[in-house]
N, C-alpha and C. Protein backbone atom coordinates (compact mmCIF):
# COMPACT_ATOMS: atom_id res chain seq x y z
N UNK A 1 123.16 136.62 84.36
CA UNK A 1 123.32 135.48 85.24
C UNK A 1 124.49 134.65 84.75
N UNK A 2 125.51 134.33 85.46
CA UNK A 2 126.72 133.23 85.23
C UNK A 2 125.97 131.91 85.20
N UNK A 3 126.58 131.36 84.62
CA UNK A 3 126.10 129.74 84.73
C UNK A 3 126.32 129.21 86.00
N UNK A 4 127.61 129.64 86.80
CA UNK A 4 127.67 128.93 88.38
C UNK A 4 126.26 129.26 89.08
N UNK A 5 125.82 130.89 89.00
CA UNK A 5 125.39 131.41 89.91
C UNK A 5 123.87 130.44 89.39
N UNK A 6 123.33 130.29 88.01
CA UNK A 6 122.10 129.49 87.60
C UNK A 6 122.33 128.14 88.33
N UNK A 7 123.33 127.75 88.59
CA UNK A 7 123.45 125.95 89.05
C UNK A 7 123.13 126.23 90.71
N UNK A 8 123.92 126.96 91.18
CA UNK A 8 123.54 127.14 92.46
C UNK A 8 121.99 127.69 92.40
N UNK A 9 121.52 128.29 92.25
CA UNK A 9 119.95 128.35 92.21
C UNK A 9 119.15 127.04 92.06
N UNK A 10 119.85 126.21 91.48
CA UNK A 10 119.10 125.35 91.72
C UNK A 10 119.05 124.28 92.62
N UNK A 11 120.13 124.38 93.46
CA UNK A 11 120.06 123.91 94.89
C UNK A 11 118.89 124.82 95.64
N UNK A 12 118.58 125.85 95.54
CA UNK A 12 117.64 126.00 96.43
C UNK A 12 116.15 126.13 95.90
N UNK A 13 115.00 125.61 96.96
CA UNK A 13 113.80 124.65 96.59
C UNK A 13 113.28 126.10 96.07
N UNK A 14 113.71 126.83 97.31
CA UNK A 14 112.52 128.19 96.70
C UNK A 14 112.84 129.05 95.53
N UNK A 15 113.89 129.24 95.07
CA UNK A 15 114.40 130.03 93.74
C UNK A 15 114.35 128.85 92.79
N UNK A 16 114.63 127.43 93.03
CA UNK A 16 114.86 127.16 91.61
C UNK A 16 113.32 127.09 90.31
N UNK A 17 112.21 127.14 90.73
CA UNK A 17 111.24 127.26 89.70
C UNK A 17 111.19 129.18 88.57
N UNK A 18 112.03 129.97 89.77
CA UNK A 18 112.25 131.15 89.74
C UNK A 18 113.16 130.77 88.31
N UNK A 19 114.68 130.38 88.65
CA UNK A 19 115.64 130.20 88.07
C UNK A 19 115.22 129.57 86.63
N UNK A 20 114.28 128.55 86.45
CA UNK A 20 114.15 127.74 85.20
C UNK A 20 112.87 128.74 84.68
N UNK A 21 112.21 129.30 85.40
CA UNK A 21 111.05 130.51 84.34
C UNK A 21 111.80 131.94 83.91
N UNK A 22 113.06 132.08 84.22
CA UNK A 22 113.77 132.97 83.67
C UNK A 22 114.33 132.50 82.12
N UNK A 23 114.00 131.00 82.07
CA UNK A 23 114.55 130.51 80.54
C UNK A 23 113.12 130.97 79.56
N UNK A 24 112.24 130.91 80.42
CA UNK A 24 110.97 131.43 79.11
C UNK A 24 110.83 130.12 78.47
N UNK A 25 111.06 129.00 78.85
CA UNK A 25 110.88 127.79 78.27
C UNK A 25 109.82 126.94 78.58
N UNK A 26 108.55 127.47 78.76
CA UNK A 26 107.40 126.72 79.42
C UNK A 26 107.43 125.61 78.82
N UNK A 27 107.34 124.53 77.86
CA UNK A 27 107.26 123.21 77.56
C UNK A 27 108.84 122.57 78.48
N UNK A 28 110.02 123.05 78.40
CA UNK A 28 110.84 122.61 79.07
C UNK A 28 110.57 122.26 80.66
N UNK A 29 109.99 123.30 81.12
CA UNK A 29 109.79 123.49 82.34
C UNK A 29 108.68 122.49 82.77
N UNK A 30 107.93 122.22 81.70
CA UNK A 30 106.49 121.41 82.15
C UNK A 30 107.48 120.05 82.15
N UNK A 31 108.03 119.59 81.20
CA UNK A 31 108.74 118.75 80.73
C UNK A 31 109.13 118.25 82.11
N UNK A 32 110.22 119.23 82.69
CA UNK A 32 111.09 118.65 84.40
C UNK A 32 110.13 118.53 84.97
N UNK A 33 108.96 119.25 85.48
CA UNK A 33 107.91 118.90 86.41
C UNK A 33 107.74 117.57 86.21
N UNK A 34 107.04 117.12 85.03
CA UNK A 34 106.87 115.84 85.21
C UNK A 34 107.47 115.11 85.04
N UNK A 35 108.63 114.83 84.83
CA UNK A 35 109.65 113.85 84.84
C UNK A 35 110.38 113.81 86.42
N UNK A 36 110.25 115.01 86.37
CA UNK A 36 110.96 115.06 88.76
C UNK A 36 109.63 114.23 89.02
N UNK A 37 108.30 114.39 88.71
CA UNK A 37 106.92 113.70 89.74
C UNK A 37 107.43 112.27 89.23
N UNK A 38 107.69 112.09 88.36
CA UNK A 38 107.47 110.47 87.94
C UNK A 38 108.99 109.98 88.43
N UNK A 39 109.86 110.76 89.07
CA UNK A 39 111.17 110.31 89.33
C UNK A 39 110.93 110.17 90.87
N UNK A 40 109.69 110.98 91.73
CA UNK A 40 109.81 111.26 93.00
C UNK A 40 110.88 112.25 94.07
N UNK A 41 110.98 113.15 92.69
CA UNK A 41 111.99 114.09 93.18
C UNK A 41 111.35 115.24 93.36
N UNK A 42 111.84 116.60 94.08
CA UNK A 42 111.75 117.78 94.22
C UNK A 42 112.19 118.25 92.52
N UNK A 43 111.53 119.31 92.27
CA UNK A 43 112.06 120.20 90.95
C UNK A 43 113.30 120.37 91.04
N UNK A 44 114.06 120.82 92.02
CA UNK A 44 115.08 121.62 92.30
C UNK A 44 116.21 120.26 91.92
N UNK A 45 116.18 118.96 92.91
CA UNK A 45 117.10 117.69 92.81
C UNK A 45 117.22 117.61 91.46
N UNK A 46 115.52 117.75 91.24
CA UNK A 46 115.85 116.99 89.61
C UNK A 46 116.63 117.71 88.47
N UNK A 47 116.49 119.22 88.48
CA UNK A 47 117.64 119.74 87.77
C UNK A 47 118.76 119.40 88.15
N UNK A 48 119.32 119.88 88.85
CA UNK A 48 120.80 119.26 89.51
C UNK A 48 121.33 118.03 89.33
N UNK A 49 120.27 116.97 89.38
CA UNK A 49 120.94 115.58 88.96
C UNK A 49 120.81 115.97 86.86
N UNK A 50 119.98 116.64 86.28
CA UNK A 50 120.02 116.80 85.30
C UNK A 50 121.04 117.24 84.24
N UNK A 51 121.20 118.39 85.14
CA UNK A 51 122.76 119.34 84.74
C UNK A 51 124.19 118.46 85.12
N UNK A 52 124.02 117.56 86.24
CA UNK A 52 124.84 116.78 86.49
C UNK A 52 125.13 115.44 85.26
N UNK A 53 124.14 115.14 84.80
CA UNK A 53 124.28 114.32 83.91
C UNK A 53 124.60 114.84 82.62
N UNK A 54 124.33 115.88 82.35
CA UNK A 54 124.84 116.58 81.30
C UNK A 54 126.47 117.07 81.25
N UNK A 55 127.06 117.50 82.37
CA UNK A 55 128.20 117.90 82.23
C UNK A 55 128.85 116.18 82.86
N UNK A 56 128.65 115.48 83.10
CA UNK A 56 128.85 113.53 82.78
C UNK A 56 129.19 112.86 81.49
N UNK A 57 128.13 113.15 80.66
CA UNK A 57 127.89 112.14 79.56
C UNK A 57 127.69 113.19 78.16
N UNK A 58 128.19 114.70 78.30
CA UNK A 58 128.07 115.09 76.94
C UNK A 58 129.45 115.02 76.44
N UNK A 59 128.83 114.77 75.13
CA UNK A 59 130.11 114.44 74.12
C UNK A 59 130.54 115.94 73.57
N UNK A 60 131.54 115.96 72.87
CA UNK A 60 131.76 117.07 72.09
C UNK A 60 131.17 118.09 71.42
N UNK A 61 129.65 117.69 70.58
CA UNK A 61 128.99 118.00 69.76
C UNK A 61 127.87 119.08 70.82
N UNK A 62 127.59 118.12 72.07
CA UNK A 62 126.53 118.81 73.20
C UNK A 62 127.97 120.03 74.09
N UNK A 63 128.72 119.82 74.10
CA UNK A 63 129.82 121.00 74.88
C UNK A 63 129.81 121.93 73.54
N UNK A 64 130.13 121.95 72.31
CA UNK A 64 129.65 122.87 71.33
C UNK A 64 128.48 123.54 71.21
N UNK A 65 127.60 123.02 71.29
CA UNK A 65 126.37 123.59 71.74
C UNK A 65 126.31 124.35 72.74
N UNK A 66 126.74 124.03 73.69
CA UNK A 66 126.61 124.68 74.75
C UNK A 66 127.61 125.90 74.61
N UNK A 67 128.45 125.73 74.23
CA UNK A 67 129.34 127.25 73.97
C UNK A 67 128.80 128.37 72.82
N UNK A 68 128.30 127.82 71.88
CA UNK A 68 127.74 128.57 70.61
C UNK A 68 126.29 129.17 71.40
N UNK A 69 125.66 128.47 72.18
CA UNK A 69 124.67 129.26 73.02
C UNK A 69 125.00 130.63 73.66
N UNK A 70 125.89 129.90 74.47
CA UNK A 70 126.59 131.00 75.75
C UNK A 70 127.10 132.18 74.53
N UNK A 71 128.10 132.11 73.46
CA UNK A 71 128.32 132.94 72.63
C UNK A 71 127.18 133.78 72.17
N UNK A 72 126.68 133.38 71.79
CA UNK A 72 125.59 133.89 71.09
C UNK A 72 124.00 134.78 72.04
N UNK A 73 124.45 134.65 73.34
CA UNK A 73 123.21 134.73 74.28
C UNK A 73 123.80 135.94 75.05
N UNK A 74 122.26 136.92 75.13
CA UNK A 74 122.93 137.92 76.07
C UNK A 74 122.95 137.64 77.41
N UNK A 75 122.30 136.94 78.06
CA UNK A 75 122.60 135.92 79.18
C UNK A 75 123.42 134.52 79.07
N UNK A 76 124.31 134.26 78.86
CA UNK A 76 125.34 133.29 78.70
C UNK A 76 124.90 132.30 79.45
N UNK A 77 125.17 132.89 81.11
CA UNK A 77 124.33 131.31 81.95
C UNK A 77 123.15 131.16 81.89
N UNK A 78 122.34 131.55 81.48
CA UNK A 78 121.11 131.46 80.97
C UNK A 78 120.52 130.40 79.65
N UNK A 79 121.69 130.87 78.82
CA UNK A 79 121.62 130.11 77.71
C UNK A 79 122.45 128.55 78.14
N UNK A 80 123.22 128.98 78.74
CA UNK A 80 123.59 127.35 78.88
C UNK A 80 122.80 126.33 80.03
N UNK A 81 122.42 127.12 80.73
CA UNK A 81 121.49 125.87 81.95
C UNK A 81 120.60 125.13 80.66
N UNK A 82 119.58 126.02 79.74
CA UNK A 82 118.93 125.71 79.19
C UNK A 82 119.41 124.56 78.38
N UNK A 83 120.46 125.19 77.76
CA UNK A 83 121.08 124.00 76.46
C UNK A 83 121.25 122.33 77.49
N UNK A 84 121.89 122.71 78.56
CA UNK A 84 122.52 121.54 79.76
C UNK A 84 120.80 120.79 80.09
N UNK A 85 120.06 121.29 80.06
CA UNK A 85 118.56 120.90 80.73
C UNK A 85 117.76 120.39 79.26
N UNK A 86 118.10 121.10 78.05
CA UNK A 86 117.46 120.36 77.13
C UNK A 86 118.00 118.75 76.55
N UNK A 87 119.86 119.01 76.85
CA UNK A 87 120.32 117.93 76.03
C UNK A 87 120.84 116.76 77.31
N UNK A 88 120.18 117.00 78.49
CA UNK A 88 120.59 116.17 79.29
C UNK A 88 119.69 114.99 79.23
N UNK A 89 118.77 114.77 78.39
CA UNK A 89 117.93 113.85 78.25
C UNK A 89 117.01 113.63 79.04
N UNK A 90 116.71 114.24 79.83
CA UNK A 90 115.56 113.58 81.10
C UNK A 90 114.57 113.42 81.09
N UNK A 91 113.75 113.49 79.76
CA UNK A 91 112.57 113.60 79.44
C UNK A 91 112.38 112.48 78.63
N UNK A 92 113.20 111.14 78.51
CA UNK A 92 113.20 109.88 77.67
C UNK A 92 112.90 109.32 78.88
N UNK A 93 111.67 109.19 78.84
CA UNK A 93 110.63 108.05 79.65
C UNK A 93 111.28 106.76 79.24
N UNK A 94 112.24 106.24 78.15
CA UNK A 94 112.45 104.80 77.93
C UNK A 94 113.54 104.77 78.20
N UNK A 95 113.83 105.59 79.28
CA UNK A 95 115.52 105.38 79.66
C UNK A 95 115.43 105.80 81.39
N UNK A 96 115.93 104.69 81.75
CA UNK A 96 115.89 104.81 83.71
C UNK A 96 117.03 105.70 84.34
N UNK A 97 116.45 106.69 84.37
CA UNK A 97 117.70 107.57 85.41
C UNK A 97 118.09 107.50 86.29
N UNK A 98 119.60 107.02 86.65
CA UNK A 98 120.33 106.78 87.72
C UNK A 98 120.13 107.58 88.89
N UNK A 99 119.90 107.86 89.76
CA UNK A 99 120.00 109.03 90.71
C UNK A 99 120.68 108.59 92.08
N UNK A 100 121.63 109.56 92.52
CA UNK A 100 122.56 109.03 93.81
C UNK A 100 122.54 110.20 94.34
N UNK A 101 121.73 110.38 95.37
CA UNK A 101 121.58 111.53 96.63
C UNK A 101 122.45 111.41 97.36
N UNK A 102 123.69 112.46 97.51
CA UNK A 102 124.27 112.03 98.64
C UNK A 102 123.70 112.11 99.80
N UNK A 103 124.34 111.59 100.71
CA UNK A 103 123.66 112.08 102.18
C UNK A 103 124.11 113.12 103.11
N UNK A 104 123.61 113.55 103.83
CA UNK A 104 123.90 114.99 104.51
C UNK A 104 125.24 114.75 105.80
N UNK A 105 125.18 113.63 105.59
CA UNK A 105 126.43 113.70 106.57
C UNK A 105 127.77 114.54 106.38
């Protein structure tokens, strides 16, 4: 899996729970569930604004990470949604996540 082709999966409602149980990361995964319920989001938004905030606000040290993953992983985009979904923070209940839906127009 490319990392584009993992991001686009997660625009869609029906593959993306597909897309994040291909990481084998069940505490991660429980993790977004309830942070999308307590955000009032779909699973799917809430990655996307997740990964969005990650490729936003990571510093150097989290883009290293994320490459030493992808290096090191026989699924590359695989390894990086994960790294992008663990270090995007979304699971700090003491921190209010911005969220801006665009609109469909």
């Amino acid at each position: 899996m490319l990392l584009g082709d993992a991001i686009t999966r997660l625009q869609d409602e029906t593959s993306v729970e597909e897309a994040l149980a291909s990481l084998g990361d069940w505490v991660l995964m429980t993790r977004m569930r309830d942070a999308a319920d307590a955000a009032g989001l779909s699973l799917g938004t809430f990655a996307s604004v997740a990964v969005g905030r990650f490729i936003e606000r990571a510093d150097d040290t989290a883009w290293l990470a994320l490459m030493t993953a992808a290096n090191r992983a026989v699924n590359p985009g695989a390894a990086c949604l994960k790294v992008m979904l663990e270090l995007s923070r979304f699971h700090r209940l003491d921190q209010r996540i911005d969220i801006v839906i665009p609109s469909s127009q």
